[in-house]
PDB file of N, CA and C in Angstrom:
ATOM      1  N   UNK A   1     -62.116 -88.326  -4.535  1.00  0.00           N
ATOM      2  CA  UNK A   1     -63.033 -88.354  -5.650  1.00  0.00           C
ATOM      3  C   UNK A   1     -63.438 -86.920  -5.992  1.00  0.00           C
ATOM      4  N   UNK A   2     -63.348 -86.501  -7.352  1.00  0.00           N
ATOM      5  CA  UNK A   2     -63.819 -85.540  -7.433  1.00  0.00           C
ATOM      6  C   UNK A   2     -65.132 -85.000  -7.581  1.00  0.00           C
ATOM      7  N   UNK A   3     -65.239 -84.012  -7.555  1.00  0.00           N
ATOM      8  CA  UNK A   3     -67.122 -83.531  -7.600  1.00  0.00           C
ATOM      9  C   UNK A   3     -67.747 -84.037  -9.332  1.00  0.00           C
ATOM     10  N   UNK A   4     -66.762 -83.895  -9.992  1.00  0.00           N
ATOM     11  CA  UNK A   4     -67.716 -84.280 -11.443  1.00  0.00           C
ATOM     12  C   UNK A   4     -67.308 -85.586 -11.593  1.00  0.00           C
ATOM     13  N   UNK A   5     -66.941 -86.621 -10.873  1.00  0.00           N
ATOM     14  CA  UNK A   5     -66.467 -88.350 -10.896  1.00  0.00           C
ATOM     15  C   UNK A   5     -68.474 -88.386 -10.210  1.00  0.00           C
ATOM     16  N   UNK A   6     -68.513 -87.282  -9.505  1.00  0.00           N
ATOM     17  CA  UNK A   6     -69.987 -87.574  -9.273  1.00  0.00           C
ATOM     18  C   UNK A   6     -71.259 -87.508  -9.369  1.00  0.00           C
ATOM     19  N   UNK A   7     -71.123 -86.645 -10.721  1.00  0.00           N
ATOM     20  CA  UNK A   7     -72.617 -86.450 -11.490  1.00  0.00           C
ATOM     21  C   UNK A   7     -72.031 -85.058 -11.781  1.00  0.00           C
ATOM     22  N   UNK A   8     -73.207 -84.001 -12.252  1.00  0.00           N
ATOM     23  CA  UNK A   8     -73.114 -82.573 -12.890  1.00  0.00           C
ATOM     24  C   UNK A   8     -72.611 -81.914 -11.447  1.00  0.00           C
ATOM     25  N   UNK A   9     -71.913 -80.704 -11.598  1.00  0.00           N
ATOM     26  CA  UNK A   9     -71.127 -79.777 -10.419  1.00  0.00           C
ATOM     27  C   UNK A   9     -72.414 -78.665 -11.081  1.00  0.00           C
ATOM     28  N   UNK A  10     -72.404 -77.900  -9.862  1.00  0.00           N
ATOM     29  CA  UNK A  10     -73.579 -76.496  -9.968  1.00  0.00           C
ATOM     30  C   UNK A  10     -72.413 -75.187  -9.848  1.00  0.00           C
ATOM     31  N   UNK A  11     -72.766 -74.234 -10.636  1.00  0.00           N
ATOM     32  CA  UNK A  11     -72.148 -73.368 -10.300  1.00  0.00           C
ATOM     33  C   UNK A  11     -72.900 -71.774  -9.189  1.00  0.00           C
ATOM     34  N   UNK A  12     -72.284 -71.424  -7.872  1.00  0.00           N
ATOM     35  CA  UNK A  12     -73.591 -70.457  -7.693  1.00  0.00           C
ATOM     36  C   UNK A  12     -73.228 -69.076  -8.341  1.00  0.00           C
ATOM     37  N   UNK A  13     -74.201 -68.595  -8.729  1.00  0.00           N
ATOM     38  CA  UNK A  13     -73.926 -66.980  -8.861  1.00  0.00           C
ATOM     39  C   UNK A  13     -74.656 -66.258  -8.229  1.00  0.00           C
ATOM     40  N   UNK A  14     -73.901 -65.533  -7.033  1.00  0.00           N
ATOM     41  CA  UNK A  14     -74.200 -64.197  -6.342  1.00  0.00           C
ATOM     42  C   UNK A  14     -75.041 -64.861  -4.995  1.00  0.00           C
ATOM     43  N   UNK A  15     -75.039 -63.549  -3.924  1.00  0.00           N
ATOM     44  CA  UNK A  15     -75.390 -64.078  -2.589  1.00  0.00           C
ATOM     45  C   UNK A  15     -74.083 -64.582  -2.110  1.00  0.00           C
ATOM     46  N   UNK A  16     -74.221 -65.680  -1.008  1.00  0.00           N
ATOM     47  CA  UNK A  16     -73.265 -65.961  -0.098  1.00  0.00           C
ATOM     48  C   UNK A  16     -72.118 -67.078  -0.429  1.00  0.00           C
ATOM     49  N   UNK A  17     -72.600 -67.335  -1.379  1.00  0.00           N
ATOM     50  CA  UNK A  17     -71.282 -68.263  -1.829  1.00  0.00           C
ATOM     51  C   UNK A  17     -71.278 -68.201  -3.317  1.00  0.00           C
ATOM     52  N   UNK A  18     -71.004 -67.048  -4.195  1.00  0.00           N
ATOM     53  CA  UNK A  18     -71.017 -66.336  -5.402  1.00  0.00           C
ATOM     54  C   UNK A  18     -69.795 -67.057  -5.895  1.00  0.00           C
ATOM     55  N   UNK A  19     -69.547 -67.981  -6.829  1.00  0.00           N
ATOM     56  CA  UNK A  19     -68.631 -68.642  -7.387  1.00  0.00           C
ATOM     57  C   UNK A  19     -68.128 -70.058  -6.984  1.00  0.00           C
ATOM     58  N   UNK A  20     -68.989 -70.500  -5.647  1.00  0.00           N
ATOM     59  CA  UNK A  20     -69.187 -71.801  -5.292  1.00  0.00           C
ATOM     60  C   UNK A  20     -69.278 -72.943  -6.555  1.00  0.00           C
ATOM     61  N   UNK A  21     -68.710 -74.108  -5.948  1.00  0.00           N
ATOM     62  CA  UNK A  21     -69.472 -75.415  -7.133  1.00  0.00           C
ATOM     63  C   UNK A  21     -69.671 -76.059  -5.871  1.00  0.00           C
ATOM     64  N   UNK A  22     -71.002 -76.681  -6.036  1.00  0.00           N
ATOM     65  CA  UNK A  22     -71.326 -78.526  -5.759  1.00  0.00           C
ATOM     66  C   UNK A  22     -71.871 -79.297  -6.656  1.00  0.00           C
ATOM     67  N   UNK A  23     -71.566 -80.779  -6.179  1.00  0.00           N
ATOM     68  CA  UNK A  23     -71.708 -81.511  -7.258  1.00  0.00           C
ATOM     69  C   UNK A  23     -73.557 -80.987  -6.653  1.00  0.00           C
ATOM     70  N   UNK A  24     -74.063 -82.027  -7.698  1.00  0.00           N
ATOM     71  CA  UNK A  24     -75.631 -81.306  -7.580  1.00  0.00           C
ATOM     72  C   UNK A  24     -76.454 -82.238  -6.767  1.00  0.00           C
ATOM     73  N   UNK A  25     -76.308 -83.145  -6.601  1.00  0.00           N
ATOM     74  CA  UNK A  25     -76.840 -84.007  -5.270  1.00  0.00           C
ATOM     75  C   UNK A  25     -76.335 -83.327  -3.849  1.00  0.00           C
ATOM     76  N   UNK A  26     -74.998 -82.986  -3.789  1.00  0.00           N
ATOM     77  CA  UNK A  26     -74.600 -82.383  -2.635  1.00  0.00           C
ATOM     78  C   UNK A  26     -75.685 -81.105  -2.559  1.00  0.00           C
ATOM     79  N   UNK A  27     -75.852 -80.407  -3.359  1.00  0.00           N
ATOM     80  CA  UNK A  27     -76.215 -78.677  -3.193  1.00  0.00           C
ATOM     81  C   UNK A  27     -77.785 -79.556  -2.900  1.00  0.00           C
ATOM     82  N   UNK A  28     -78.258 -80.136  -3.667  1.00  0.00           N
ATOM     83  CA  UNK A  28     -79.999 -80.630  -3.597  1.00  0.00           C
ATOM     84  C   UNK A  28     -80.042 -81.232  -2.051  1.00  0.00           C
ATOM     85  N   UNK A  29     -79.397 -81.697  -1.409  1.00  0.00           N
ATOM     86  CA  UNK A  29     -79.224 -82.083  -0.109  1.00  0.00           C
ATOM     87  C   UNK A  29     -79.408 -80.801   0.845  1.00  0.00           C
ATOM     88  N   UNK A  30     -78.512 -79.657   0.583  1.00  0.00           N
ATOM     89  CA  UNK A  30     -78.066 -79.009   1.868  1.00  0.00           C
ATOM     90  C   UNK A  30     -79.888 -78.221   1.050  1.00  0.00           C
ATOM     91  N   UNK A  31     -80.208 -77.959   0.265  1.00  0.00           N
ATOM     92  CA  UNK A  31     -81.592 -77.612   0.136  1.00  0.00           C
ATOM     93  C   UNK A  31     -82.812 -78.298   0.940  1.00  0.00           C
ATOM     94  N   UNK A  32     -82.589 -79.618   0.743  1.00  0.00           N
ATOM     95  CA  UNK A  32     -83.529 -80.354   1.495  1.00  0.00           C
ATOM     96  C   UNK A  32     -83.780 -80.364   3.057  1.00  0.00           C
ATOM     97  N   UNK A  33     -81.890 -80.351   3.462  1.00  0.00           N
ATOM     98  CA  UNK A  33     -81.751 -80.217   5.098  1.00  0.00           C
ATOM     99  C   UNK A  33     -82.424 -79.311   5.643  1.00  0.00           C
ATOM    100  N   UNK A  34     -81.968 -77.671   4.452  1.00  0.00           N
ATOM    101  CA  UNK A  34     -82.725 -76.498   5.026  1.00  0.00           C
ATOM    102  C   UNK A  34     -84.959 -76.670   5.427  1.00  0.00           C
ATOM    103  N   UNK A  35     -84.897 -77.378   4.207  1.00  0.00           N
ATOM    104  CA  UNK A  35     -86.469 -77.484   4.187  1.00  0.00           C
ATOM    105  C   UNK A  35     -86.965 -78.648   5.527  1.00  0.00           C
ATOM    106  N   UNK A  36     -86.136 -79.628   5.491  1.00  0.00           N
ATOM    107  CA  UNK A  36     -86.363 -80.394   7.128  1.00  0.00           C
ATOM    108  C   UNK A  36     -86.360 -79.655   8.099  1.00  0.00           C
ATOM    109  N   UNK A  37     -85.424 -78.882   8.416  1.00  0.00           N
ATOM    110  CA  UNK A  37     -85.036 -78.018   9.340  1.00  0.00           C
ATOM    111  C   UNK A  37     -85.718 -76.778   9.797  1.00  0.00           C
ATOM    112  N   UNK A  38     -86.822 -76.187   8.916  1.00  0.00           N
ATOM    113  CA  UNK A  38     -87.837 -75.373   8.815  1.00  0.00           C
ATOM    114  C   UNK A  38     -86.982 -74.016   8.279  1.00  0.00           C
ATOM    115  N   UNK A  39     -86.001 -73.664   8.054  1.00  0.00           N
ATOM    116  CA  UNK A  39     -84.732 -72.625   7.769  1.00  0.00           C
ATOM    117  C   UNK A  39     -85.923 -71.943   7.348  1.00  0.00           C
ATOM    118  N   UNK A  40     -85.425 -70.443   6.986  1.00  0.00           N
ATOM    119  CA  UNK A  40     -86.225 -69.782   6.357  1.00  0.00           C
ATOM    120  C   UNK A  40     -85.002 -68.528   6.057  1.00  0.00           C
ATOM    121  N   UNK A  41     -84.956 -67.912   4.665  1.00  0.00           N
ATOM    122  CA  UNK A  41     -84.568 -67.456   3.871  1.00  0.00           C
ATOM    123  C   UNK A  41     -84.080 -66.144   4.940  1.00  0.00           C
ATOM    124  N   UNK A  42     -82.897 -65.934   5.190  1.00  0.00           N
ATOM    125  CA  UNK A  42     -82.477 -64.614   6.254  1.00  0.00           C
ATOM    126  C   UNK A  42     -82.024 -65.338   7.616  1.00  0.00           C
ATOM    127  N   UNK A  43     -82.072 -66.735   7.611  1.00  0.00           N
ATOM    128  CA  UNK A  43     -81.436 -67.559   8.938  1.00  0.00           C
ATOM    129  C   UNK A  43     -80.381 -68.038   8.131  1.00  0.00           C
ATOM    130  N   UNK A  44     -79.160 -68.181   8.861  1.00  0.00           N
ATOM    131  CA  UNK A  44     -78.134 -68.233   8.263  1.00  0.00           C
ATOM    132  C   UNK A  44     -78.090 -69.983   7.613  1.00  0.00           C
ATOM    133  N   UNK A  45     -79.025 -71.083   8.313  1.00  0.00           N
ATOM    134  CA  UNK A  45     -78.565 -71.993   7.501  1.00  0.00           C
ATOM    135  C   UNK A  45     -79.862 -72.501   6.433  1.00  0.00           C
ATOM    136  N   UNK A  46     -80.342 -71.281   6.355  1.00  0.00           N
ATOM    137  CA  UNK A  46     -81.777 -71.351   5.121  1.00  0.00           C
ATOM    138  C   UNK A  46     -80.773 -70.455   3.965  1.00  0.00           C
ATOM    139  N   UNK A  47     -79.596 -70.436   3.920  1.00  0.00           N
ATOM    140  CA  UNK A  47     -79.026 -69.407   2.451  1.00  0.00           C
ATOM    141  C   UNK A  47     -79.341 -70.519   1.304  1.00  0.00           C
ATOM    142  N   UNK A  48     -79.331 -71.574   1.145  1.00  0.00           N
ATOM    143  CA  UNK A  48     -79.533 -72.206  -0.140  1.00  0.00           C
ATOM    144  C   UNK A  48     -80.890 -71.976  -0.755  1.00  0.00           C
ATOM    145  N   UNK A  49     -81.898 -72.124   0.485  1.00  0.00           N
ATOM    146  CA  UNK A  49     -83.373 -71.850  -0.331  1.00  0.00           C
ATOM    147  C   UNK A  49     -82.992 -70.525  -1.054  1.00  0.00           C
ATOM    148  N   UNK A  50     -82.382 -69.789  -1.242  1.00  0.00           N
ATOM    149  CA  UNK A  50     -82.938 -68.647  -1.997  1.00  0.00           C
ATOM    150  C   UNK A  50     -81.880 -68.306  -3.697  1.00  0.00           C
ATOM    151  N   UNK A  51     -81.337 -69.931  -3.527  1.00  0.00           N
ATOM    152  CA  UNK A  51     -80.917 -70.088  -5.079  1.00  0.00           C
ATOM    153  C   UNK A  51     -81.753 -70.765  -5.679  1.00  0.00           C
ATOM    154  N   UNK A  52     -82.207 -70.287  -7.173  1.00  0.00           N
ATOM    155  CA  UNK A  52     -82.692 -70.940  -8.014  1.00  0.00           C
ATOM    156  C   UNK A  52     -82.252 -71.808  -8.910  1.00  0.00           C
ATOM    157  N   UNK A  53     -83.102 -72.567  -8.896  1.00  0.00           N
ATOM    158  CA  UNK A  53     -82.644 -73.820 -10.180  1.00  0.00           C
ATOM    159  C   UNK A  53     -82.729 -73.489 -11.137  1.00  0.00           C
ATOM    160  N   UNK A  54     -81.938 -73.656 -11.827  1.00  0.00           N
ATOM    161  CA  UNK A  54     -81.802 -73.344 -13.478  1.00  0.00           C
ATOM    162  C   UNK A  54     -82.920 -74.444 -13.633  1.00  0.00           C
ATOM    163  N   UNK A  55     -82.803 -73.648 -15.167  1.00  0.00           N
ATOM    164  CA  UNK A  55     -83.795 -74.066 -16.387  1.00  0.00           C
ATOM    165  C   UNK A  55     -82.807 -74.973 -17.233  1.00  0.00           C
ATOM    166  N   UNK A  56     -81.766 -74.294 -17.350  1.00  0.00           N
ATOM    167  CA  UNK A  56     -80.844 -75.084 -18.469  1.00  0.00           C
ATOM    168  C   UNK A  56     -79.241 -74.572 -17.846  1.00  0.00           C
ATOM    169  N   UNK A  57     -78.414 -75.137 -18.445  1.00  0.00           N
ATOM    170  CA  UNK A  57     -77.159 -75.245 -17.494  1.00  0.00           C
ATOM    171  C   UNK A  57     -77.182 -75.467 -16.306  1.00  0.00           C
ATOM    172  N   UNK A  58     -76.328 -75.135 -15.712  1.00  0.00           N
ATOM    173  CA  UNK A  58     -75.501 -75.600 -14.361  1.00  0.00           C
ATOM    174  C   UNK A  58     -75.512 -74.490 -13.093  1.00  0.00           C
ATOM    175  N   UNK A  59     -76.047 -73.173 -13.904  1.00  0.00           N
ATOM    176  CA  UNK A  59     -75.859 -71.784 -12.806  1.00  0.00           C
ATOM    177  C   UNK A  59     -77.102 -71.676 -11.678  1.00  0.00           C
ATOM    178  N   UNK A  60     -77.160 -71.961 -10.938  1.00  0.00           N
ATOM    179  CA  UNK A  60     -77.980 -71.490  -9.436  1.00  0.00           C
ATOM    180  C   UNK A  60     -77.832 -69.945  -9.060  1.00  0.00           C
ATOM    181  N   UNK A  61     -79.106 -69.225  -9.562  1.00  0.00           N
ATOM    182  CA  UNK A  61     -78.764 -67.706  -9.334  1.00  0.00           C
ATOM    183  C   UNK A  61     -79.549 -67.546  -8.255  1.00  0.00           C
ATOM    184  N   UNK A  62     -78.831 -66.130  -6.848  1.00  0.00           N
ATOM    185  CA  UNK A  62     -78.967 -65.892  -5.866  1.00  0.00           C
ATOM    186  C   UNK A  62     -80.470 -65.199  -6.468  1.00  0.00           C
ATOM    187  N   UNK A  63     -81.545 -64.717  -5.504  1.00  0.00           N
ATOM    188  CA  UNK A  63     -82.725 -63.967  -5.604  1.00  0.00           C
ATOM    189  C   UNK A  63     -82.448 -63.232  -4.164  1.00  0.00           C
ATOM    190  N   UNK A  64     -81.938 -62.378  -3.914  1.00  0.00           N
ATOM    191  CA  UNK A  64     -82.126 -62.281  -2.742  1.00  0.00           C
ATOM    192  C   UNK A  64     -83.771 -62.051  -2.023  1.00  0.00           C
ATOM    193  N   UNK A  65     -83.924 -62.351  -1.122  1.00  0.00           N
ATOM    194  CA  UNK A  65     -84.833 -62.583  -0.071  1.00  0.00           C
ATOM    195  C   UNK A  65     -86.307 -63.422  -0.569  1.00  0.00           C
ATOM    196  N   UNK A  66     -85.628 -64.064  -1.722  1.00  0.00           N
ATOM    197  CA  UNK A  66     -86.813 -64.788  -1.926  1.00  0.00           C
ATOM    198  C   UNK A  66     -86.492 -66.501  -1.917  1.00  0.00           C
ATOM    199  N   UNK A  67     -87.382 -67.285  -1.252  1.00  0.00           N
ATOM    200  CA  UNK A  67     -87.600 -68.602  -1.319  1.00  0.00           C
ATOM    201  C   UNK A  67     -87.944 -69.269  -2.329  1.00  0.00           C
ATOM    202  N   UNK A  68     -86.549 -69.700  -2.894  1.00  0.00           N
ATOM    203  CA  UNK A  68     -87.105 -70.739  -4.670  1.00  0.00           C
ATOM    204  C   UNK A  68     -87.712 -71.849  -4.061  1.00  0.00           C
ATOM    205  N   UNK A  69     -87.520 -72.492  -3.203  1.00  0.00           N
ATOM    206  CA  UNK A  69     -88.121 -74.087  -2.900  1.00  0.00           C
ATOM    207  C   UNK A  69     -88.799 -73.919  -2.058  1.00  0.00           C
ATOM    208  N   UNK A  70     -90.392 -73.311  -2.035  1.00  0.00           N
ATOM    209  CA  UNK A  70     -91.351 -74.058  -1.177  1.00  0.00           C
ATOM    210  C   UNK A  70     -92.387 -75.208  -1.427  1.00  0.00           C
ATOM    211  N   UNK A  71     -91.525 -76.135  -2.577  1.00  0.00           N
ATOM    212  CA  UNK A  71     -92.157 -77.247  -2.072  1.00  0.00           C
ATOM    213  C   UNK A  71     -90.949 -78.448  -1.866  1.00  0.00           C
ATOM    214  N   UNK A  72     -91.032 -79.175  -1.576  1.00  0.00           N
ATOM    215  CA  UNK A  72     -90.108 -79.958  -1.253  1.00  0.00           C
ATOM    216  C   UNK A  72     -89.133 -80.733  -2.679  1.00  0.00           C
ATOM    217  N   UNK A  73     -88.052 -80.715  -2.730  1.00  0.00           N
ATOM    218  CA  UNK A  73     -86.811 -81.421  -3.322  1.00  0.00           C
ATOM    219  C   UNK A  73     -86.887 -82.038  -3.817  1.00  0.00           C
ATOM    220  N   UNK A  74     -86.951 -82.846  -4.977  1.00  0.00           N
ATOM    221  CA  UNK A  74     -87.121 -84.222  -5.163  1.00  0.00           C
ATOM    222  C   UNK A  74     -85.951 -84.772  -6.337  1.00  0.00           C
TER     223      UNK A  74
END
């Protein structure tokens, strides 16, 4: 199955996976895990908190060292 058979694909730009896609439930997941998990932005499996959610389109831009999601996922 492909990633867009499964809703909108995200594209990332810049940081650690700079040209990545997930579909967007997948990427909103590994966000959430990080936030269960207590991750924090500079531990290697807190790299998603520090993409931002678009406003409009599909692009998730890197911030480096800053935490877009401190509140929880929904």
């Amino acid at each position: 199955m492909a990633a867009a058979d499964r809703g909108p694909v995200n594209r990332l730009q810049g940081g650690p996976s700079d040209k990545w896609q997930y579909c967007e439930q997948d990427f909103l997941e590994c966000i959430r895990a990080a936030q269960r998990m207590h991750r924090r932005v500079g531990d290697p499996a807190g790299w998603p908190l520090s993409y931002e959610r678009p406003v409009s389109w599909l692009v998730w831009v890197w911030r480096e060292g800053r935490n877009c999601h401190l509140n929880p996922i929904e």
